[in-house]
N, C-alpha and C. Protein backbone atom coordinates (compact mmCIF):
# COMPACT_ATOMS: atom_id res chain seq x y z
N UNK A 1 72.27 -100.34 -46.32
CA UNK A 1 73.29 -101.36 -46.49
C UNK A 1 74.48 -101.07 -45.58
N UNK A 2 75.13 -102.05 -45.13
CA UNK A 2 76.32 -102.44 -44.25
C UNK A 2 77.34 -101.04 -44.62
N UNK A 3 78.08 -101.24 -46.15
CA UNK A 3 78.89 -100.83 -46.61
C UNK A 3 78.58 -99.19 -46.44
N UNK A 4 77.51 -98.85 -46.34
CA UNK A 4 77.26 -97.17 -46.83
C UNK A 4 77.66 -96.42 -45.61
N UNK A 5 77.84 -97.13 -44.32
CA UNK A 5 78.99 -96.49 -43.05
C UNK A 5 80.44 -96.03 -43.74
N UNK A 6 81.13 -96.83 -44.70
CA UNK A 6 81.89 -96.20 -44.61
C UNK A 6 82.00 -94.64 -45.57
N UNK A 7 81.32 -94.38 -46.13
CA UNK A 7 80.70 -92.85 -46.29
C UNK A 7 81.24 -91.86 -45.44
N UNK A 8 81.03 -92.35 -44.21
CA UNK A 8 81.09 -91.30 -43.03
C UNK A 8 82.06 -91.68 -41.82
N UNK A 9 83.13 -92.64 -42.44
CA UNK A 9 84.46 -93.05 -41.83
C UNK A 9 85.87 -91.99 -42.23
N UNK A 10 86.23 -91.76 -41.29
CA UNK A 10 87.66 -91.39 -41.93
C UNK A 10 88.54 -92.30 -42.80
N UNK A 11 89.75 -92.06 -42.99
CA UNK A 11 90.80 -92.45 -44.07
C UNK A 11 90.98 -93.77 -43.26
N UNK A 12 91.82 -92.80 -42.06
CA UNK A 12 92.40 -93.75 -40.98
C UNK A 12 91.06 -95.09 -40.62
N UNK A 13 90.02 -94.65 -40.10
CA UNK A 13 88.96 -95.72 -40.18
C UNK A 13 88.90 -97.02 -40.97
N UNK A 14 88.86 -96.15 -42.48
CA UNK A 14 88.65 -97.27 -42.85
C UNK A 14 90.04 -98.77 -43.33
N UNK A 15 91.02 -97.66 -42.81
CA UNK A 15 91.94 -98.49 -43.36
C UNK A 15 92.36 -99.64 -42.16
N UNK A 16 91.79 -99.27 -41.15
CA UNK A 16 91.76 -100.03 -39.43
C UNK A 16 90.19 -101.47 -39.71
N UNK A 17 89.32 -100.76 -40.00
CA UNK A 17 88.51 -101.53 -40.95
C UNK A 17 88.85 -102.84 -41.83
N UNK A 18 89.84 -102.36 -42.98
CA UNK A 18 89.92 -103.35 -43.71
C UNK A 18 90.60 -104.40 -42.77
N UNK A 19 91.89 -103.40 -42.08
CA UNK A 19 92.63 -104.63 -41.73
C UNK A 19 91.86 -105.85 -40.58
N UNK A 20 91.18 -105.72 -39.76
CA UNK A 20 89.74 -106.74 -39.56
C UNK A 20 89.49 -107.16 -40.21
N UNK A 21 88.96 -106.97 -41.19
CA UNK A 21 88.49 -107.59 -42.99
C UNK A 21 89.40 -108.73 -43.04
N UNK A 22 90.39 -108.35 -43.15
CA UNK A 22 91.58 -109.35 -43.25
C UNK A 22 91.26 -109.73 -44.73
N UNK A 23 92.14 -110.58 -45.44
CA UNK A 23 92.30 -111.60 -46.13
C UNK A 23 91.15 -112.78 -46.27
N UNK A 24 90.87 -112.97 -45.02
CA UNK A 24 89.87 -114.04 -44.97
C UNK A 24 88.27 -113.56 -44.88
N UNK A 25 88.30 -111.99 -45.09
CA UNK A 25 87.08 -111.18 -45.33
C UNK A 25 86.59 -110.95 -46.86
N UNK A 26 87.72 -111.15 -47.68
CA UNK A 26 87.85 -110.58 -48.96
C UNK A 26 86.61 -110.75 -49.76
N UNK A 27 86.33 -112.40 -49.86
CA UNK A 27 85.09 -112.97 -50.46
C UNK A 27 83.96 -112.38 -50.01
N UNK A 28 83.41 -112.03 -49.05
CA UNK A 28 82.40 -110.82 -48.73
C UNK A 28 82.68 -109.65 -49.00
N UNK A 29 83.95 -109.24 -48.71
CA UNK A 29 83.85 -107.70 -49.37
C UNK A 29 83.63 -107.65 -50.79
N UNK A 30 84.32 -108.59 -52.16
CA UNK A 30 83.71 -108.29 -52.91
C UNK A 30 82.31 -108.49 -53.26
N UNK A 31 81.65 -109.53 -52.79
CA UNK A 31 80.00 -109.62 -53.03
C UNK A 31 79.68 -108.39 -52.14
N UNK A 32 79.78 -107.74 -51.55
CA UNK A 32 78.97 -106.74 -50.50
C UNK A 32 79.31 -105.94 -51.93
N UNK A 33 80.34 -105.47 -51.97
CA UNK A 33 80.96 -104.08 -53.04
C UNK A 33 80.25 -104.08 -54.27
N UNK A 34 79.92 -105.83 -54.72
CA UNK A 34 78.96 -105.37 -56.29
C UNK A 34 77.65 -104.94 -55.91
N UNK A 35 76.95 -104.76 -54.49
CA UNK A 35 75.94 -103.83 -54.41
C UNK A 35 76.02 -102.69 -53.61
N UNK A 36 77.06 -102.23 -53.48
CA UNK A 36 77.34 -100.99 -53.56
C UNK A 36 77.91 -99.70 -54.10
N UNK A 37 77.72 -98.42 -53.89
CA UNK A 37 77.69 -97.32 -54.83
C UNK A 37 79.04 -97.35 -55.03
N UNK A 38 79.44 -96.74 -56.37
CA UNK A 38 80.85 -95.96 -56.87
C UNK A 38 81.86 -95.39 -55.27
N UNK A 39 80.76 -94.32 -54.99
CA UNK A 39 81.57 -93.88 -54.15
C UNK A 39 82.14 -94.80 -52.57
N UNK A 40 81.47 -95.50 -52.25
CA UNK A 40 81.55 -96.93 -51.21
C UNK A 40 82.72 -97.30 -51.79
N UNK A 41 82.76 -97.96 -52.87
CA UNK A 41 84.15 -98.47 -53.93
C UNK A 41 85.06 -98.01 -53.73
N UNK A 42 85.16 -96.69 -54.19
CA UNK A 42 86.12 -95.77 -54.33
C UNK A 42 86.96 -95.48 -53.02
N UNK A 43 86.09 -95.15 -52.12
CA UNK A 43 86.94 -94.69 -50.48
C UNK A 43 87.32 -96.19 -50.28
N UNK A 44 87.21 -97.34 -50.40
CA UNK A 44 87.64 -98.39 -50.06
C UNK A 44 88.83 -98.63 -50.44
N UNK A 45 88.75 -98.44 -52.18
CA UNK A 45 89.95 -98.64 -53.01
C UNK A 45 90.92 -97.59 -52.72
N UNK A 46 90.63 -96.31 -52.00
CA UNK A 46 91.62 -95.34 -51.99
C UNK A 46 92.57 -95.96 -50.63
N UNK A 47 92.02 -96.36 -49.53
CA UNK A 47 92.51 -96.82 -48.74
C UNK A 47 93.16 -98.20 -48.58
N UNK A 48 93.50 -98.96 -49.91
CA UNK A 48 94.20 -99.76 -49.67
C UNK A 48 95.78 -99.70 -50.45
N UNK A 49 96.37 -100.53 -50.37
CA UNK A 49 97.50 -100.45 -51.07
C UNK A 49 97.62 -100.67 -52.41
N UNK A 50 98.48 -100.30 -53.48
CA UNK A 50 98.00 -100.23 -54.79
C UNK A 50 98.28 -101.61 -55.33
N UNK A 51 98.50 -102.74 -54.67
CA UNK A 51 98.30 -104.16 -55.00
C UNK A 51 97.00 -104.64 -54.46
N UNK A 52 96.44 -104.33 -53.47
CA UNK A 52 95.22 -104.76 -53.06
C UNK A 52 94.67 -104.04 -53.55
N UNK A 53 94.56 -103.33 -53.87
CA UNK A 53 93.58 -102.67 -54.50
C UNK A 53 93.06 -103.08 -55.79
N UNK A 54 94.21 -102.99 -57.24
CA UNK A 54 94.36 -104.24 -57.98
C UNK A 54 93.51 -105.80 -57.90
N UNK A 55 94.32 -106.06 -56.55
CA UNK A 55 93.87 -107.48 -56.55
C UNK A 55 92.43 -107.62 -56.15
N UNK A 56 91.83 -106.68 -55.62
CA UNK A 56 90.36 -106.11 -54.98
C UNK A 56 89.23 -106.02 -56.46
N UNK A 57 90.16 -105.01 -57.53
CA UNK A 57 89.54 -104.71 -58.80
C UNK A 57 89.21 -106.08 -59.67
N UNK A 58 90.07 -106.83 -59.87
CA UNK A 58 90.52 -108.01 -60.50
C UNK A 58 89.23 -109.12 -60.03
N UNK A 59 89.39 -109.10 -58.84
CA UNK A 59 88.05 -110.00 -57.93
C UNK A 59 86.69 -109.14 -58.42
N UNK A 60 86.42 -108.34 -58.82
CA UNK A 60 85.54 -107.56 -58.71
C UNK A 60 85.04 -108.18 -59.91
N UNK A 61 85.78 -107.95 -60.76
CA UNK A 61 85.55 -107.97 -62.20
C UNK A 61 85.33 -109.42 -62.81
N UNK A 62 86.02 -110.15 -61.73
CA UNK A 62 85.63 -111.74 -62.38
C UNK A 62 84.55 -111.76 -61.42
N UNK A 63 84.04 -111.40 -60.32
CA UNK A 63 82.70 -111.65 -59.76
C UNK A 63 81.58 -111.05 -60.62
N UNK A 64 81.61 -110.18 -61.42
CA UNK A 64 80.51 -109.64 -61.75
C UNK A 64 80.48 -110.41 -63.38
N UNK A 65 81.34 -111.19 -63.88
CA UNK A 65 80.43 -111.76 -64.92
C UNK A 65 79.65 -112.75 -65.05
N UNK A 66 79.33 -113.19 -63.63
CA UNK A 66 78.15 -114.51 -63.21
C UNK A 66 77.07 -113.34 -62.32
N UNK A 67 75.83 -113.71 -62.50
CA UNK A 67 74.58 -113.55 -62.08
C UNK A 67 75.03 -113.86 -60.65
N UNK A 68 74.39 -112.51 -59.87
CA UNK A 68 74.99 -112.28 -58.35
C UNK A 68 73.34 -111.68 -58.31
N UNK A 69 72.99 -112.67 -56.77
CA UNK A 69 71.20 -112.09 -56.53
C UNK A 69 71.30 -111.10 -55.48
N UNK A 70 70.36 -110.01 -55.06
CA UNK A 70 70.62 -109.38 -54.19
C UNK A 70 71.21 -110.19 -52.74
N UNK A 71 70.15 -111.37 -52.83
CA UNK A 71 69.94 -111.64 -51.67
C UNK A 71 71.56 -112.12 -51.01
N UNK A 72 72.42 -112.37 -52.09
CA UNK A 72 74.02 -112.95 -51.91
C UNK A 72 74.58 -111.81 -51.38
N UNK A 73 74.17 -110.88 -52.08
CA UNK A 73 75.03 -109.51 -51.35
C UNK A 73 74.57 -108.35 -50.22
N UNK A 74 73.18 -109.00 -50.19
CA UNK A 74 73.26 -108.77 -48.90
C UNK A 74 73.41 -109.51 -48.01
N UNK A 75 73.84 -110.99 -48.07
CA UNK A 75 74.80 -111.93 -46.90
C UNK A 75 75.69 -111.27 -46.45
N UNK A 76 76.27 -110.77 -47.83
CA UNK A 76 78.01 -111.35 -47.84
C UNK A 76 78.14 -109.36 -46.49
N UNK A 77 77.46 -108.40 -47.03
CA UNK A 77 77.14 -107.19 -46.22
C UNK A 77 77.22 -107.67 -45.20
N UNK A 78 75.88 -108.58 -44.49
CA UNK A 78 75.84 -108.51 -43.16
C UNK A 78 77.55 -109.15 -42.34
N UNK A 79 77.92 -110.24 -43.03
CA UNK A 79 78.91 -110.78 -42.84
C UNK A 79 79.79 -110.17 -42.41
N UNK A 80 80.07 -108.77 -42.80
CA UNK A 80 80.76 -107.40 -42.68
C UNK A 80 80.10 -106.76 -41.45
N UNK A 81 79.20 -107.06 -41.27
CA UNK A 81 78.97 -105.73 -40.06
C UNK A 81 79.82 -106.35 -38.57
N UNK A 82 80.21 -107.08 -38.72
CA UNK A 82 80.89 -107.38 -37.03
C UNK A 82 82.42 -106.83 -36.97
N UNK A 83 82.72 -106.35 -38.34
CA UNK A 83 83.98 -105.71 -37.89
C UNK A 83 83.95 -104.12 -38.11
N UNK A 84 82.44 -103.42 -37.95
CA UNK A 84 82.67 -101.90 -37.69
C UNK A 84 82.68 -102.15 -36.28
């Protein structure tokens, strides 16, 4: 999966990362993130600011109480790979 690079990103990386992501990335990052591991999550969430991050959690949590198919999250992944 897309997301499991950042595993093996620095701090600085990934926080150069998000900002590509932008705002207008968000909706893929959270479908990519509900199929990915804790730790993927975690270095993501460490690297943002403690309102986005929040606001990152918040999205998370209202995405995951509707039926999400793999096949959505691995779109929303690939969607992500043009800004490593």
């Amino acid at each position: 999966m897309t997301l499991e690079k950042i595993k093996h990103m620095g701090d600085l990386e990934i926080q150069s990362w998000l900002k590509k992501v932008g705002s207008q990335g968000v909706p893929e990052l959270v479908m990519a993130l509900m199929g990915a591991d804790g730790d993927v999550q975690a270095r993501i969430l460490k690297n943002m600011s403690p309102l986005a991050g929040q606001m990152l959690k918040e999205q998370l949590k209202k995405a995951g109480s509707r039926p999400v198919s793999p096949t959505e999250i691995q779109k929303s992944a690939a969607a992500l790979e043009h800004f490593f």
